[in-house]
C-alpha atoms as a PDB file:
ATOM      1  CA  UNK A   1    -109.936  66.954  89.424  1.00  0.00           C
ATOM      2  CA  UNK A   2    -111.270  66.421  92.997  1.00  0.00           C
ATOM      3  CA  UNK A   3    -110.907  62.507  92.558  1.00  0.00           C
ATOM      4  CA  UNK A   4    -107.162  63.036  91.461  1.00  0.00           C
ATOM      5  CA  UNK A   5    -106.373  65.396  94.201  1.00  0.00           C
ATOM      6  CA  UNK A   6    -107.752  62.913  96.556  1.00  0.00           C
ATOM      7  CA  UNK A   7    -106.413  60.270  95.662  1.00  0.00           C
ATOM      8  CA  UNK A   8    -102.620  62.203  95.685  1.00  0.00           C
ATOM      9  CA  UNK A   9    -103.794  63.360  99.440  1.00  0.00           C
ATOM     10  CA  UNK A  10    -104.627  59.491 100.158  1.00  0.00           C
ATOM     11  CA  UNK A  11    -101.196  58.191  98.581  1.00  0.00           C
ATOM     12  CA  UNK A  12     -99.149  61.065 100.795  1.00  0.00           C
ATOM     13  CA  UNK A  13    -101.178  60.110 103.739  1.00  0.00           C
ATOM     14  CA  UNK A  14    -100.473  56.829 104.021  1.00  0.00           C
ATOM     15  CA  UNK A  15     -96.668  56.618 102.737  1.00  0.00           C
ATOM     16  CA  UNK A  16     -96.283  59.472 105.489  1.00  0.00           C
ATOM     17  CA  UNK A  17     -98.105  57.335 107.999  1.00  0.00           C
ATOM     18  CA  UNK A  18     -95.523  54.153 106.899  1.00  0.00           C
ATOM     19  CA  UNK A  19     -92.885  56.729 107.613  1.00  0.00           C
ATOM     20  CA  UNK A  20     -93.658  58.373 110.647  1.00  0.00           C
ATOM     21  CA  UNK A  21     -94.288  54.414 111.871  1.00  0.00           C
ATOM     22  CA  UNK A  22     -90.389  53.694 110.984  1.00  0.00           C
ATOM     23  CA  UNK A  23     -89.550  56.783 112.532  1.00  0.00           C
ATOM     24  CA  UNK A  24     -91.052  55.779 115.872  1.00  0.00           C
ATOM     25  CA  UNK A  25     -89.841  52.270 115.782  1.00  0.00           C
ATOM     26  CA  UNK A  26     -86.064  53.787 115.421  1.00  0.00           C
ATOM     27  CA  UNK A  27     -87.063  56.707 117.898  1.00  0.00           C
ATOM     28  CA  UNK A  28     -88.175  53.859 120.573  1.00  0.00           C
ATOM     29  CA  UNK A  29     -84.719  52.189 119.781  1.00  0.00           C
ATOM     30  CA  UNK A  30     -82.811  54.898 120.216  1.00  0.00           C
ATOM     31  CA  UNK A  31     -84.207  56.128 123.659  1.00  0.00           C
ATOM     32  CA  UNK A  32     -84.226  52.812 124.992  1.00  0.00           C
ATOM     33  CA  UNK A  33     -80.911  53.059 124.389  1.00  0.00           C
ATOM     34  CA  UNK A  34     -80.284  56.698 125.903  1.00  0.00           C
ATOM     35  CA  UNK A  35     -82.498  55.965 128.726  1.00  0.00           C
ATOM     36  CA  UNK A  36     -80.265  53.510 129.680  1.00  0.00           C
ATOM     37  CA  UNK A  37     -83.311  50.660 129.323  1.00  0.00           C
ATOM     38  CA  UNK A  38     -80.144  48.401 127.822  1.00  0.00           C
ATOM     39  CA  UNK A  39     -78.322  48.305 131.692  1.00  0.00           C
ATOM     40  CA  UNK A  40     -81.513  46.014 132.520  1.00  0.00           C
ATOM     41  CA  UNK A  41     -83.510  44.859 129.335  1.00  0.00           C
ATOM     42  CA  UNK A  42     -82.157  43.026 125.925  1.00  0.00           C
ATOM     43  CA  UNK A  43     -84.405  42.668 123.112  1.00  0.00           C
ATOM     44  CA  UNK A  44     -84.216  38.469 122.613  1.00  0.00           C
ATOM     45  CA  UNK A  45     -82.541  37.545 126.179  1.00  0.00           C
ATOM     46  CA  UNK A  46     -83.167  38.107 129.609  1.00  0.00           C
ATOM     47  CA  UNK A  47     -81.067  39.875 131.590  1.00  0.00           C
ATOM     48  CA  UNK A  48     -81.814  41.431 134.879  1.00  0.00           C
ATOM     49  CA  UNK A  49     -85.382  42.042 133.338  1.00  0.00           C
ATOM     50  CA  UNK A  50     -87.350  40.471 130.717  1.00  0.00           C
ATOM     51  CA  UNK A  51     -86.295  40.852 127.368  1.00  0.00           C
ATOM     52  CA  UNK A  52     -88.180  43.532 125.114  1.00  0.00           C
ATOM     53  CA  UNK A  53     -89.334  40.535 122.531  1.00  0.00           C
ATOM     54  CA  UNK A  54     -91.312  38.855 125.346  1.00  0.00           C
ATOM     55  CA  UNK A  55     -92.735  42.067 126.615  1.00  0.00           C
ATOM     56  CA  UNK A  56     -93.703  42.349 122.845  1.00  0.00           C
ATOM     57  CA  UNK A  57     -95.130  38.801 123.050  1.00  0.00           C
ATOM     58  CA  UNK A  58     -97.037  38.763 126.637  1.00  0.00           C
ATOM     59  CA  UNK A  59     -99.536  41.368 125.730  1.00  0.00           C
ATOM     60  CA  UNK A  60     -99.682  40.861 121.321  1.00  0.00           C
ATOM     61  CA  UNK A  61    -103.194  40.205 121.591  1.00  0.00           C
ATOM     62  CA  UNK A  62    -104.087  43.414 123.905  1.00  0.00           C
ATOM     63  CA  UNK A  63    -105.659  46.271 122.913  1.00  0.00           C
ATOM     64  CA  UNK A  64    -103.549  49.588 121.667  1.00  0.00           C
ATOM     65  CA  UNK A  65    -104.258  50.722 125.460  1.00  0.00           C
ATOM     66  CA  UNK A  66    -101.657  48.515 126.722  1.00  0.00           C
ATOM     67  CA  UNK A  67     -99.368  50.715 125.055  1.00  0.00           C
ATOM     68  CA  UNK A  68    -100.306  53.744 128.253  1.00  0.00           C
ATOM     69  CA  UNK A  69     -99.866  50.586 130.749  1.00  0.00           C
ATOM     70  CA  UNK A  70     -96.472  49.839 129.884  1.00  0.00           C
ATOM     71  CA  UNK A  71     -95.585  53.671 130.083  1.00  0.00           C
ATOM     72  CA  UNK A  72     -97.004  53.469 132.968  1.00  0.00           C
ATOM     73  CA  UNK A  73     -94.821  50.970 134.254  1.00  0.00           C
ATOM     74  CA  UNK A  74     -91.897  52.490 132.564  1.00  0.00           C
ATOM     75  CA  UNK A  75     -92.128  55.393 134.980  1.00  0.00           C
ATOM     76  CA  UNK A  76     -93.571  54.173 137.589  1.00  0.00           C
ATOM     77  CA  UNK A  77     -91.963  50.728 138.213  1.00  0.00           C
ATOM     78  CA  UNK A  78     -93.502  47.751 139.384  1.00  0.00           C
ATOM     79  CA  UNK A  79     -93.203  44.337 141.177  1.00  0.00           C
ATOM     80  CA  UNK A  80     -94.375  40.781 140.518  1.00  0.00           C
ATOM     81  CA  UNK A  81     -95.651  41.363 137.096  1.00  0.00           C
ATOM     82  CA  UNK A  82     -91.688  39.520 135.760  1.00  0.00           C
ATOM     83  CA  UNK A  83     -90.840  37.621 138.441  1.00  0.00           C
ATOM     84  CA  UNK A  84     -89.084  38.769 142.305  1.00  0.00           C
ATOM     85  CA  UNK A  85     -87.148  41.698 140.589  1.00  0.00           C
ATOM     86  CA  UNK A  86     -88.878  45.204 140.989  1.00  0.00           C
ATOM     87  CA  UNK A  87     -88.580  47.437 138.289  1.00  0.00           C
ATOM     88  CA  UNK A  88     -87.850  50.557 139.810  1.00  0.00           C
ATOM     89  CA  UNK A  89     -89.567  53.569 138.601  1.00  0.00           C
ATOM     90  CA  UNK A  90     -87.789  56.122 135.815  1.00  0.00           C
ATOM     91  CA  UNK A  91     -89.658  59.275 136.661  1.00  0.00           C
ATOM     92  CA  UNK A  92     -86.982  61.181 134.634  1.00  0.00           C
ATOM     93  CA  UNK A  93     -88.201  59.627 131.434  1.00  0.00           C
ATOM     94  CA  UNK A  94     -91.287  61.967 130.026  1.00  0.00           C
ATOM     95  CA  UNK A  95     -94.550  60.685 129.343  1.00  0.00           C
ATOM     96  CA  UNK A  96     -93.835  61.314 125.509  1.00  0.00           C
ATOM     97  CA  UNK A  97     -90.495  58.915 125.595  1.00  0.00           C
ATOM     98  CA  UNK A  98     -92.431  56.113 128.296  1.00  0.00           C
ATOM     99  CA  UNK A  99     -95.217  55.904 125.297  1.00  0.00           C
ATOM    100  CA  UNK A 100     -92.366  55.650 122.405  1.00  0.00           C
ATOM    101  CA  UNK A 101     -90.566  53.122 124.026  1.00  0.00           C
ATOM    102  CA  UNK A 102     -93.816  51.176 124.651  1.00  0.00           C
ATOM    103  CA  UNK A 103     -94.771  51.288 121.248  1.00  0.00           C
ATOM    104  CA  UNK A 104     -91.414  50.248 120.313  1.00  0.00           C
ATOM    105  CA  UNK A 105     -91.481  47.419 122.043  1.00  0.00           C
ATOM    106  CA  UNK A 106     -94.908  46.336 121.152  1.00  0.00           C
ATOM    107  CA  UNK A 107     -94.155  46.686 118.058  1.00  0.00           C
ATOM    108  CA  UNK A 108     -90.743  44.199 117.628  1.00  0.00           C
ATOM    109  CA  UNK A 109     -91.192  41.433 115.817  1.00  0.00           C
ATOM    110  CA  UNK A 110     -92.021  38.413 118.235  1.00  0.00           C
ATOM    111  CA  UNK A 111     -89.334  35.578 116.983  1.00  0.00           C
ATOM    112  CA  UNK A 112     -86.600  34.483 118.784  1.00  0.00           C
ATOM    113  CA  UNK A 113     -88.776  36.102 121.910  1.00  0.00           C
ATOM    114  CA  UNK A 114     -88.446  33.470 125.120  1.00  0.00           C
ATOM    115  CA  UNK A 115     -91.163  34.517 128.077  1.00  0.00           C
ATOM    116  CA  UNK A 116     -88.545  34.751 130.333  1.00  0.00           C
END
Protein backbone atom coordinates (compact mmCIF):
# COMPACT_ATOMS: atom_id res chain seq x y z
CA UNK A 1 0.00 0.00 0.00
CA UNK A 2 2.87 2.38 0.96
CA UNK A 3 4.62 1.69 -2.52
CA UNK A 4 1.25 2.63 -4.33
CA UNK A 5 0.65 5.67 -2.31
CA UNK A 6 4.09 6.74 -3.15
CA UNK A 7 4.24 6.29 -6.20
CA UNK A 8 0.57 8.39 -6.68
CA UNK A 9 2.46 11.21 -4.39
CA UNK A 10 5.54 10.95 -6.96
CA UNK A 11 3.19 11.09 -10.19
CA UNK A 12 1.20 14.35 -8.53
CA UNK A 13 4.50 15.80 -7.66
CA UNK A 14 5.99 15.98 -10.67
CA UNK A 15 2.91 16.69 -13.15
CA UNK A 16 2.32 19.61 -10.51
CA UNK A 17 5.93 20.64 -10.79
CA UNK A 18 5.44 20.55 -15.01
CA UNK A 19 2.52 22.76 -14.20
CA UNK A 20 3.53 25.22 -11.86
CA UNK A 21 6.76 25.48 -14.53
CA UNK A 22 4.08 26.52 -17.40
CA UNK A 23 2.49 28.65 -15.04
CA UNK A 24 5.63 30.68 -14.41
CA UNK A 25 6.73 30.76 -17.96
CA UNK A 26 3.13 32.47 -18.84
CA UNK A 27 3.32 34.49 -15.44
CA UNK A 28 6.92 35.91 -16.66
CA UNK A 29 5.13 36.70 -20.06
CA UNK A 30 2.50 38.34 -18.80
CA UNK A 31 4.36 40.79 -16.38
CA UNK A 32 6.86 41.53 -18.83
CA UNK A 33 4.17 42.64 -20.55
CA UNK A 34 2.40 44.71 -17.63
CA UNK A 35 5.64 45.99 -16.49
CA UNK A 36 5.93 47.59 -19.53
CA UNK A 37 9.45 45.45 -20.27
CA UNK A 38 7.86 45.41 -24.12
CA UNK A 39 8.46 49.64 -24.46
CA UNK A 40 12.32 48.52 -24.44
CA UNK A 41 12.86 44.65 -24.90
CA UNK A 42 11.38 42.13 -27.78
CA UNK A 43 11.81 38.56 -27.38
CA UNK A 44 13.81 37.71 -31.01
CA UNK A 45 14.84 41.49 -32.01
CA UNK A 46 16.55 44.22 -30.56
CA UNK A 47 15.03 47.18 -29.88
CA UNK A 48 16.20 49.85 -27.58
CA UNK A 49 17.58 46.86 -25.43
CA UNK A 50 18.59 43.44 -26.14
CA UNK A 51 16.10 41.10 -27.04
CA UNK A 52 14.84 38.57 -24.25
CA UNK A 53 16.12 35.40 -26.56
CA UNK A 54 19.72 36.67 -26.32
CA UNK A 55 19.48 37.48 -22.68
CA UNK A 56 18.23 33.78 -22.64
CA UNK A 57 21.30 32.83 -24.72
CA UNK A 58 24.29 35.00 -23.04
CA UNK A 59 24.12 33.32 -19.72
CA UNK A 60 22.46 29.37 -20.89
CA UNK A 61 25.35 27.82 -19.47
CA UNK A 62 25.23 29.78 -15.92
CA UNK A 63 24.24 28.51 -12.92
CA UNK A 64 20.36 28.87 -11.59
CA UNK A 65 21.96 31.95 -9.56
CA UNK A 66 22.01 34.03 -12.54
CA UNK A 67 18.43 33.97 -12.30
CA UNK A 68 18.85 36.66 -8.71
CA UNK A 69 21.49 38.64 -11.06
CA UNK A 70 19.18 39.45 -13.68
CA UNK A 71 16.51 40.52 -10.99
CA UNK A 72 18.94 42.31 -9.84
CA UNK A 73 19.44 44.17 -12.83
CA UNK A 74 15.80 44.31 -13.49
CA UNK A 75 15.45 46.65 -10.54
CA UNK A 76 18.34 48.06 -10.26
CA UNK A 77 19.46 48.95 -13.83
CA UNK A 78 22.73 48.85 -15.21
CA UNK A 79 25.28 50.13 -17.82
CA UNK A 80 27.78 48.55 -20.22
CA UNK A 81 26.73 45.04 -19.69
CA UNK A 82 24.44 45.59 -23.61
CA UNK A 83 26.17 48.08 -25.12
CA UNK A 84 26.12 52.42 -24.40
CA UNK A 85 22.35 52.24 -23.38
CA UNK A 86 21.75 52.18 -19.50
CA UNK A 87 19.03 50.26 -18.35
CA UNK A 88 17.48 52.31 -15.91
CA UNK A 89 16.40 50.80 -12.74
CA UNK A 90 12.46 49.57 -12.14
CA UNK A 91 12.36 49.78 -8.39
CA UNK A 92 8.51 49.56 -8.67
CA UNK A 93 8.74 46.01 -9.88
CA UNK A 94 8.88 43.58 -6.55
CA UNK A 95 11.52 41.25 -5.96
CA UNK A 96 8.89 38.35 -6.56
CA UNK A 97 8.00 39.76 -10.32
CA UNK A 98 12.15 40.81 -11.05
CA UNK A 99 12.79 36.83 -10.27
CA UNK A 100 9.63 35.68 -12.57
CA UNK A 101 10.58 37.65 -15.31
CA UNK A 102 14.19 36.37 -15.02
CA UNK A 103 13.20 32.98 -15.05
CA UNK A 104 11.05 33.67 -17.90
CA UNK A 105 13.49 34.79 -19.85
CA UNK A 106 16.03 32.22 -19.04
CA UNK A 107 13.88 29.95 -19.75
CA UNK A 108 12.75 30.93 -23.72
CA UNK A 109 13.77 28.80 -26.08
CA UNK A 110 17.16 30.12 -27.64
CA UNK A 111 16.33 29.99 -31.66
CA UNK A 112 15.91 32.74 -33.70
CA UNK A 113 17.94 34.59 -30.60
CA UNK A 114 20.69 37.21 -32.33
CA UNK A 115 23.33 38.57 -29.44
CA UNK A 116 22.45 41.83 -30.24
Amino acid sequence: MWRSLGRWCFLLMMCGSTAVYASGQLDGAKLAQEKVCLGCHQVEKARVGPPFKAIAQRYQQASDEIEVYLAQAIRQGGRGRWGVIPMPAQPQISEEDALTIARWIRGLSLEGATNE
